[in-house]
Protein backbone atom coordinates (compact mmCIF):
# COMPACT_ATOMS: atom_id res chain seq x y z
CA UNK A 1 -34.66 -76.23 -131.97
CA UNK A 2 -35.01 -76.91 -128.03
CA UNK A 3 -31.96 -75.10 -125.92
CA UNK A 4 -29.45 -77.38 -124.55
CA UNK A 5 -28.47 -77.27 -121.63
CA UNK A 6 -24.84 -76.33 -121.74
CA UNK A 7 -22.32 -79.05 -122.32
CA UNK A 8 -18.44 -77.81 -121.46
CA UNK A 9 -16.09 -80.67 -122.52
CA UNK A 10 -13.46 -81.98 -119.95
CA UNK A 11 -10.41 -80.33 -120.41
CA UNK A 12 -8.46 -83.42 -121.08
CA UNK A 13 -11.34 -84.37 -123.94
CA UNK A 14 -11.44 -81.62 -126.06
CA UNK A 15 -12.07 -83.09 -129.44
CA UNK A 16 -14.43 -85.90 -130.83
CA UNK A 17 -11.82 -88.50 -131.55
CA UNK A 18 -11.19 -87.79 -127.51
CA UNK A 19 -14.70 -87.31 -126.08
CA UNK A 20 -15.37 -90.67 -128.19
CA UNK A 21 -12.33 -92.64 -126.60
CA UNK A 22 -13.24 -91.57 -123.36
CA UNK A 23 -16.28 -92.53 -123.17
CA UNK A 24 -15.52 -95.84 -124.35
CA UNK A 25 -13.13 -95.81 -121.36
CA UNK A 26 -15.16 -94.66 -119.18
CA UNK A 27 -17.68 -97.13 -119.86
CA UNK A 28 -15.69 -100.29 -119.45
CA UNK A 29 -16.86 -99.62 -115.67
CA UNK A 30 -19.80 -101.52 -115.00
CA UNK A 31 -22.76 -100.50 -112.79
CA UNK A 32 -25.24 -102.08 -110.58
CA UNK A 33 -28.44 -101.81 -112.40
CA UNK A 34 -29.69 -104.02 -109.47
CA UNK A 35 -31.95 -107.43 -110.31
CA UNK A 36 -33.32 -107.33 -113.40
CA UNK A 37 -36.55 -109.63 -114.39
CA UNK A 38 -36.62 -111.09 -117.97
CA UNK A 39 -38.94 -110.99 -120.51
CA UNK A 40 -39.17 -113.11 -123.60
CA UNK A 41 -40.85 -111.42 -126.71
CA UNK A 42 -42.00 -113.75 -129.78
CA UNK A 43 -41.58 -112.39 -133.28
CA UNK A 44 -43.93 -113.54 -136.19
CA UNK A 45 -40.61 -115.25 -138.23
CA UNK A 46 -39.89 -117.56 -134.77
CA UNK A 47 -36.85 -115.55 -133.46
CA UNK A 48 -37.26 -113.99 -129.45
CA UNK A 49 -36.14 -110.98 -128.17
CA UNK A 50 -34.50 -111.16 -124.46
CA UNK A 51 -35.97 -107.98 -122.88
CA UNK A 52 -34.71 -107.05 -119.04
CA UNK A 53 -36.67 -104.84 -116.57
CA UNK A 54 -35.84 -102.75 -113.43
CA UNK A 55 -38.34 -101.43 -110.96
CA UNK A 56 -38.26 -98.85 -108.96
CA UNK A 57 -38.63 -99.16 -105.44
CA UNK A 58 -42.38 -98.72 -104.49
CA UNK A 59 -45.99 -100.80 -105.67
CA UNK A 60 -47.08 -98.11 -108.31
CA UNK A 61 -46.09 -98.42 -111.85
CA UNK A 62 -45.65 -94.30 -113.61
CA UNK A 63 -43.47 -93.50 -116.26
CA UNK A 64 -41.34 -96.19 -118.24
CA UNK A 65 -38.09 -95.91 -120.40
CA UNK A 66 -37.28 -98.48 -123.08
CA UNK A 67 -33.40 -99.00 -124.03
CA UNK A 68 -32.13 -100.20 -127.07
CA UNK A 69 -28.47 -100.39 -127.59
CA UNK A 70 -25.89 -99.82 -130.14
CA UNK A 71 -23.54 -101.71 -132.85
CA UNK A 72 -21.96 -104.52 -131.47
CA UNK A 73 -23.76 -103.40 -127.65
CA UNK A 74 -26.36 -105.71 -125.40
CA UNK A 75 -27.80 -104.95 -122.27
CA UNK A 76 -25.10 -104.60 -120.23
CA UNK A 77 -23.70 -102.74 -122.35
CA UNK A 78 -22.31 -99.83 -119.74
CA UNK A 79 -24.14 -96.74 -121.03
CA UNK A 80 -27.42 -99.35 -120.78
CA UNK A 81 -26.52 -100.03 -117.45
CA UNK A 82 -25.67 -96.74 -116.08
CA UNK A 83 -29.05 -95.00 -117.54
CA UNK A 84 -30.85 -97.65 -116.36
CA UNK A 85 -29.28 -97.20 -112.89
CA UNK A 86 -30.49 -93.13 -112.87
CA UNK A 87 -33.62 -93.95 -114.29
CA UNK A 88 -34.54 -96.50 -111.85
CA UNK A 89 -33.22 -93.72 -108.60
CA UNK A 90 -35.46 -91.38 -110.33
CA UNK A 91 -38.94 -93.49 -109.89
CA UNK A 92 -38.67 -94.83 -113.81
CA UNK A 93 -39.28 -98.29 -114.74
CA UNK A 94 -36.69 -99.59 -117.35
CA UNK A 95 -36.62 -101.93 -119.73
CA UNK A 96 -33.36 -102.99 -121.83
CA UNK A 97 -33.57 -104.64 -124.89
CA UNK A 98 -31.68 -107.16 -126.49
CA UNK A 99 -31.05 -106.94 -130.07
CA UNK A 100 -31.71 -110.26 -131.86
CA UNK A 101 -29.00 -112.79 -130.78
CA UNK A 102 -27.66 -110.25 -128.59
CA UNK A 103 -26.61 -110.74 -125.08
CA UNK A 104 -28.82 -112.75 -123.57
CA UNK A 105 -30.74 -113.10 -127.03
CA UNK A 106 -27.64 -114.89 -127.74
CA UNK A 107 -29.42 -118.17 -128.56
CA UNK A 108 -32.87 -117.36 -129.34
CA UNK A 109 -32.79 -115.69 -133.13
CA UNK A 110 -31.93 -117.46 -136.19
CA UNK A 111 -31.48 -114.09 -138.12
CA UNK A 112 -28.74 -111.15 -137.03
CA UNK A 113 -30.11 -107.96 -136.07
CA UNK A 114 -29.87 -104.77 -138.54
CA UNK A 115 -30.68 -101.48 -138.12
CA UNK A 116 -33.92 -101.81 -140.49
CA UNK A 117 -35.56 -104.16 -137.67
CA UNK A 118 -37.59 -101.42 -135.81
CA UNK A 119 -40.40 -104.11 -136.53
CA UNK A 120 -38.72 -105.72 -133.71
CA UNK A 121 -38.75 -102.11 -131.42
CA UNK A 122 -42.39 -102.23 -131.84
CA UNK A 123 -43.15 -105.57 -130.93
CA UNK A 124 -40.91 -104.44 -127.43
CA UNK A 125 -43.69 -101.56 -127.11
CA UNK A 126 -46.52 -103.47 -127.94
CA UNK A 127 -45.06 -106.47 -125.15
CA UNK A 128 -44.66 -103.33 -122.08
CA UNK A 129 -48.08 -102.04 -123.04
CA UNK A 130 -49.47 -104.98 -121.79
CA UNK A 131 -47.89 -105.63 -119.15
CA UNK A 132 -48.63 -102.14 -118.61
CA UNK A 133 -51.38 -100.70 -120.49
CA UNK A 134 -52.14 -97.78 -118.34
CA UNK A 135 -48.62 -96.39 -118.31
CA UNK A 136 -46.62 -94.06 -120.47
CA UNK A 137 -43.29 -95.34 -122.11
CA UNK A 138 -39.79 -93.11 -123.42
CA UNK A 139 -38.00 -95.46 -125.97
CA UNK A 140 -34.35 -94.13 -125.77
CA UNK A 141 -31.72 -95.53 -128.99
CA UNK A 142 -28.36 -95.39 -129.14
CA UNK A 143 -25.62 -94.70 -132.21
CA UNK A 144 -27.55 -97.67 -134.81
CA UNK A 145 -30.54 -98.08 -131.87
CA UNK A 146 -30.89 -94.82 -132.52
CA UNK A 147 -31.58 -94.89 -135.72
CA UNK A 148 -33.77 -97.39 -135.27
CA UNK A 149 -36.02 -95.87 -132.85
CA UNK A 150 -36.74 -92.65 -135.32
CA UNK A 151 -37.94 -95.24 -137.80
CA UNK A 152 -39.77 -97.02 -135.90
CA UNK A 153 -41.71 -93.47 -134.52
CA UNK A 154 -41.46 -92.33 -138.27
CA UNK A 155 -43.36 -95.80 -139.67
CA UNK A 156 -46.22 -95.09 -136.75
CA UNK A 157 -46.78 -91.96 -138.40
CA UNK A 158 -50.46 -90.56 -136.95
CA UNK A 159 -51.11 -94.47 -135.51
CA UNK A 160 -48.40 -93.80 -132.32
CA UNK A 161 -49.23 -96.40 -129.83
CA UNK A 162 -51.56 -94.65 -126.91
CA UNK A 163 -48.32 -95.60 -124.34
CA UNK A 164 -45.57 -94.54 -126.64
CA UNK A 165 -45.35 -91.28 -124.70
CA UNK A 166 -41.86 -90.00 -126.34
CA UNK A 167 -38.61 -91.49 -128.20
CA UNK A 168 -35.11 -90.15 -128.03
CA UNK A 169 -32.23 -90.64 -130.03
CA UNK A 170 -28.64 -90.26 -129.23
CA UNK A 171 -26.08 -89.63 -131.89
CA UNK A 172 -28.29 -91.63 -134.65
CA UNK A 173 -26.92 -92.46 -138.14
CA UNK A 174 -30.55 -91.32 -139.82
CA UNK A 175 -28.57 -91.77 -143.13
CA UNK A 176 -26.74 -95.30 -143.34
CA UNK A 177 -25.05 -94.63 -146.59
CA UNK A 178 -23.24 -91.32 -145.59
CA UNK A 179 -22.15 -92.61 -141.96
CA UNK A 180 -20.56 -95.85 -144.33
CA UNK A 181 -18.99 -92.63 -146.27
CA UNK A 182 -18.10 -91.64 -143.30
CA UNK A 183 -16.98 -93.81 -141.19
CA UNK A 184 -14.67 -94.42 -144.36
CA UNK A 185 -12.30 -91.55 -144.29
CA UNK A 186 -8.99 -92.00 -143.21
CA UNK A 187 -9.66 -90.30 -139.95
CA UNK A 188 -12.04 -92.37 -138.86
CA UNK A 189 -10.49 -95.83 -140.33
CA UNK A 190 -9.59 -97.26 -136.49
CA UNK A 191 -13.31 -97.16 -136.03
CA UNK A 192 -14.18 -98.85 -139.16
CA UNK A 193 -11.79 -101.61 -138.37
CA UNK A 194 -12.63 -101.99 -134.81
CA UNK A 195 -16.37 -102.41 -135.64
CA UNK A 196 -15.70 -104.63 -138.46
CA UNK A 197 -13.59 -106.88 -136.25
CA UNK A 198 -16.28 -106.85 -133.23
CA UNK A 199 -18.81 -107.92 -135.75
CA UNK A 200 -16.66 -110.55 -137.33
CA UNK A 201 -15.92 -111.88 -133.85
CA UNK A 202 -19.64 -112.30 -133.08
CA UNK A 203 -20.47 -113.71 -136.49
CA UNK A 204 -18.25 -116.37 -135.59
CA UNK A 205 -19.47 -117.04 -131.92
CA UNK A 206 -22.64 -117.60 -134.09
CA UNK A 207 -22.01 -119.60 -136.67
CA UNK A 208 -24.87 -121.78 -136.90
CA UNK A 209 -26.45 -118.73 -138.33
CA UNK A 210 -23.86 -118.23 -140.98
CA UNK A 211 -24.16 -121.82 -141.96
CA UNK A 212 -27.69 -122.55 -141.80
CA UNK A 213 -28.32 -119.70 -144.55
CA UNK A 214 -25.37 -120.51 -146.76
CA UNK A 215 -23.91 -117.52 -146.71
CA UNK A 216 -20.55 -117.42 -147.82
CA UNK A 217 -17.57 -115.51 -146.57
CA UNK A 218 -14.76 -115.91 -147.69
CA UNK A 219 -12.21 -113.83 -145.60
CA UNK A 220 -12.42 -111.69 -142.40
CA UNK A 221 -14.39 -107.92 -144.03
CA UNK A 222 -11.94 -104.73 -143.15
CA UNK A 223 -14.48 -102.14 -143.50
CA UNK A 224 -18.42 -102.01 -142.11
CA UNK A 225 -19.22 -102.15 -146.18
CA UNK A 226 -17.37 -104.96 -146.41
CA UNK A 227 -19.01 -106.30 -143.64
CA UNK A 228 -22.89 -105.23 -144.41
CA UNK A 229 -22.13 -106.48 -148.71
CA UNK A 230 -20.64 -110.07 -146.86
CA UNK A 231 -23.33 -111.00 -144.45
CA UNK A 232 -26.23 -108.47 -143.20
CA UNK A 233 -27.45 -107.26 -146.76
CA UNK A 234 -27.88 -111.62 -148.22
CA UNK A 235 -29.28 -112.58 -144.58
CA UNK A 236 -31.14 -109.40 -144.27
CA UNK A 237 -32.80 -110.41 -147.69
CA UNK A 238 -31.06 -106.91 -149.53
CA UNK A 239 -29.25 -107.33 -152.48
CA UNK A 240 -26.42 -105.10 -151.56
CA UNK A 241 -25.13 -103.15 -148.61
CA UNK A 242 -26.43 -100.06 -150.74
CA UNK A 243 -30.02 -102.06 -150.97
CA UNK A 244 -29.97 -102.41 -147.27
CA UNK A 245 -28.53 -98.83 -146.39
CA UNK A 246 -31.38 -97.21 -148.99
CA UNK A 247 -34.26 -99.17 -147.45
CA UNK A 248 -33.15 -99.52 -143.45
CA UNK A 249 -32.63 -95.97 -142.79
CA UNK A 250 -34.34 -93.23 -140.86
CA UNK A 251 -34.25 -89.91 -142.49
CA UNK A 252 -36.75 -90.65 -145.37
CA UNK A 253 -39.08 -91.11 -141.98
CA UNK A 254 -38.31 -88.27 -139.99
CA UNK A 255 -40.97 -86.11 -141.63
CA UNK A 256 -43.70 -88.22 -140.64
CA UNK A 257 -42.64 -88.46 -136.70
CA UNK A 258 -45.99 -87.46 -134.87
CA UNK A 259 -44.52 -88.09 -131.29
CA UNK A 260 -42.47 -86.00 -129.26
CA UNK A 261 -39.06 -86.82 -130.25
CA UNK A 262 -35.22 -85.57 -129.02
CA UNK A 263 -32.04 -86.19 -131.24
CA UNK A 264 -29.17 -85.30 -129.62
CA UNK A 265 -25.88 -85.53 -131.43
CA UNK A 266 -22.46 -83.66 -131.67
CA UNK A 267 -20.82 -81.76 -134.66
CA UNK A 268 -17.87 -83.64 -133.90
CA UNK A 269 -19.27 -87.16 -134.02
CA UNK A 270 -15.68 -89.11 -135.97
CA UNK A 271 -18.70 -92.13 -136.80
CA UNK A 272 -21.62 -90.30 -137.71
CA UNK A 273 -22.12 -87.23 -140.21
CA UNK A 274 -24.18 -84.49 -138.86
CA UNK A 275 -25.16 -82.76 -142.41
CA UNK A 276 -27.95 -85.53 -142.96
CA UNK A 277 -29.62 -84.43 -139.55
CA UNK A 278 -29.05 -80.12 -139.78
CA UNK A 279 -30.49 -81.02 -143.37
CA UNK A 280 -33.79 -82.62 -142.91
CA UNK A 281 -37.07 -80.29 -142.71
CA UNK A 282 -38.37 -79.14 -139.72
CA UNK A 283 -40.61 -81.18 -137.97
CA UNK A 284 -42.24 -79.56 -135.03
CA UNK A 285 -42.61 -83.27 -133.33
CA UNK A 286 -38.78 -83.28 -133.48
CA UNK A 287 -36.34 -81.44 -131.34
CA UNK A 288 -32.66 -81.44 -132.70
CA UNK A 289 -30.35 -80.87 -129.64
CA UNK A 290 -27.24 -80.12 -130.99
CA UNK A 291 -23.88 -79.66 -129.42
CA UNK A 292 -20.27 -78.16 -130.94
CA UNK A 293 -18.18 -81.19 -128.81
CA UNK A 294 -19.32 -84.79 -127.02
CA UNK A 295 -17.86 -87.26 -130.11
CA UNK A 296 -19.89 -90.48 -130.18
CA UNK A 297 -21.56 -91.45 -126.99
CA UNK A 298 -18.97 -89.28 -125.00
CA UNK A 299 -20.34 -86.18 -123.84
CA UNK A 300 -17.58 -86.26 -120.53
CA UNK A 301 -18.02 -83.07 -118.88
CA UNK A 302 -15.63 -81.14 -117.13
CA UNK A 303 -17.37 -78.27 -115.25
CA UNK A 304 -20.91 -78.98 -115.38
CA UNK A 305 -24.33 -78.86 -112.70
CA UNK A 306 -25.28 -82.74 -112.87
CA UNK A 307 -24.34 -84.90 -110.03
CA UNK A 308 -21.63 -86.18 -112.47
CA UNK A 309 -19.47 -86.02 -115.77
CA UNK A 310 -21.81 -88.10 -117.93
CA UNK A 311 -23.36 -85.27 -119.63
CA UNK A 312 -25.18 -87.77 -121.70
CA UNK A 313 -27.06 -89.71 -119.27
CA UNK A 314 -28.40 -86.69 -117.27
CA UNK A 315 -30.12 -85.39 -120.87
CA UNK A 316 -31.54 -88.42 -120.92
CA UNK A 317 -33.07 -88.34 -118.06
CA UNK A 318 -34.32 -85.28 -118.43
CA UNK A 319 -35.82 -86.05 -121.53
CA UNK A 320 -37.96 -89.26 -119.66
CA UNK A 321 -38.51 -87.54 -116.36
CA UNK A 322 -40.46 -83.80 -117.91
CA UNK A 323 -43.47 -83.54 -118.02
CA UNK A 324 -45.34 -83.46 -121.31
């Protein structure tokens, strides 16, 4: 397990429910990620992915970071913005992804986005290595991008693409079925209505896609299961939201990661579990950086060395930026 560097929660943000509502607050600020150039990547069942990149100032292209957001998130999604920001000071060229109908993907995908698509992940690799073949690439996931990510590194087994240089995770649900479980408990039930709401909202922004695949629902869903049995397990072609959560996620794959990989999560995570990670067998490709406080996608710092409270993003780009 690699040392991490230590994290000292802001007095005012002691606890996970807090760390996690602080960070959300914290990240209703947006940043200047400066101009960003867009990509459009085809996918073999007709849908596009919107992809955005930043360059660093200067003619050479060196190391790359990939982005991929989280549950209801985009590119400009703040965390996106503000790592892409530091990454971009630090000489890294970034590129933020667009889930499928995401964002500016908003339009271009008949089918919703689920956390089983890390098809779609590799066909954002395969697109940056050529453009640039001769460069090495960090893919970086968030909360469900997370998860994503280590499935995607865990189906390229031995075969890792010769630019995939690293992946990350940050607080990834590697078990879908006990974050629903989760998620679930009465402790965490403001999150499972928030998220089923955000969903429901964007579900009915796009309709077409509800409608063109006769699926029917019925009534707004008050829970993610609700949500996942209504609409992404019949569109996703699962029978079930148990179907879906058996077959999408990440931990069955996490033996078979061959490239150097960094989870970092929080025992105090309200949305995700941390038994399925401290649980898995050891994989020396993998490097579990654990922390006792930091909720989900918090990590505010009170006293800390960075250059600022977002704990987070400065392990991030310390991940990218090493050497390897």
């Amino acid at each position: 397990m690699r040392s991490v560097p230590s994290f000292q929660p802001h007095p005012f943000f002691r606890g996970g429910h807090a760390q996690t509502l602080a960070g959300w607050w914290h990240g209703r600020r947006r940043h200047a990620v400066g101009h960003a150039h867009s990509h459009l990547i085809a996918l073999p069942d007709g849908d596009r992915l919107a992809l955005h990149e930043n360059a660093p100032a200067g003619p050479e292209v060196g190391r790359m970071a990939l982005l991929v957001h989280g549950l209801g998130g985009c590119h400009q999604s703040a965390y996106m913005q503000r790592i892409a920001a530091r990454l971009t000071a630090r000489g890294v060229r970034t590129f933020r992804l667009d889930l499928r109908g995401c964002g500016a993907g908003f339009s271009l995908a008949r089918w919703p986005y689920h956390a089983g698509r890390s098809e779609d992940l590799a066909a954002a690799v395969r697109h940056i290595a050529d453009l640039y073949p001769e460069a090495p690439l960090s893919v970086v996931g968030f909360s469900l991008g997370g998860g994503m990510v280590l499935k995607m590194a865990g189906e390229f087994g031995p075969r890792v693409p010769s630019n995939l240089a690293s992946v990350m995770a940050v607080n990834p649900p590697v078990s879908l079925a006990a974050s629903s479980e989760h998620i679930a408990r009465p402790a965490a039930r403001y999150y499972d209505r928030y998220f089923a709401r955000l969903l429901w909202r964007q579900v009915q922004q796009r309709r077409h896609v509800v409608d063109r695949q006769d699926v029917a629902l019925p009534q707004p869903p008050r829970t993610l299961r609700e949500f996942d049995d209504l609409f992404t397990a019949p569109l996703g072609g699962f029978g079930s939201a148990s179907e879906y959560y058996q077959a999408a996620s990440a931990d069955a794959l996490l033996p078979e990661i061959r490239v150097p990989t960094c989870i970092l999560s929080s025992r105090d995570d309200p949305l995700i579990p941390i038994e399925p990670l401290v649980s898995l067998p050891r994989n020396p490709h993998v490097n579990l950086m654990l922390t006792e406080r930091g909720g989900h996608l918090g990590f505010i710092a009170g006293k800390t060395t960075d250059p600022d409270r977002c704990w987070m993003d400065w392990r991030v780009v310390d991940w990218i930026a090493q050497e390897r």
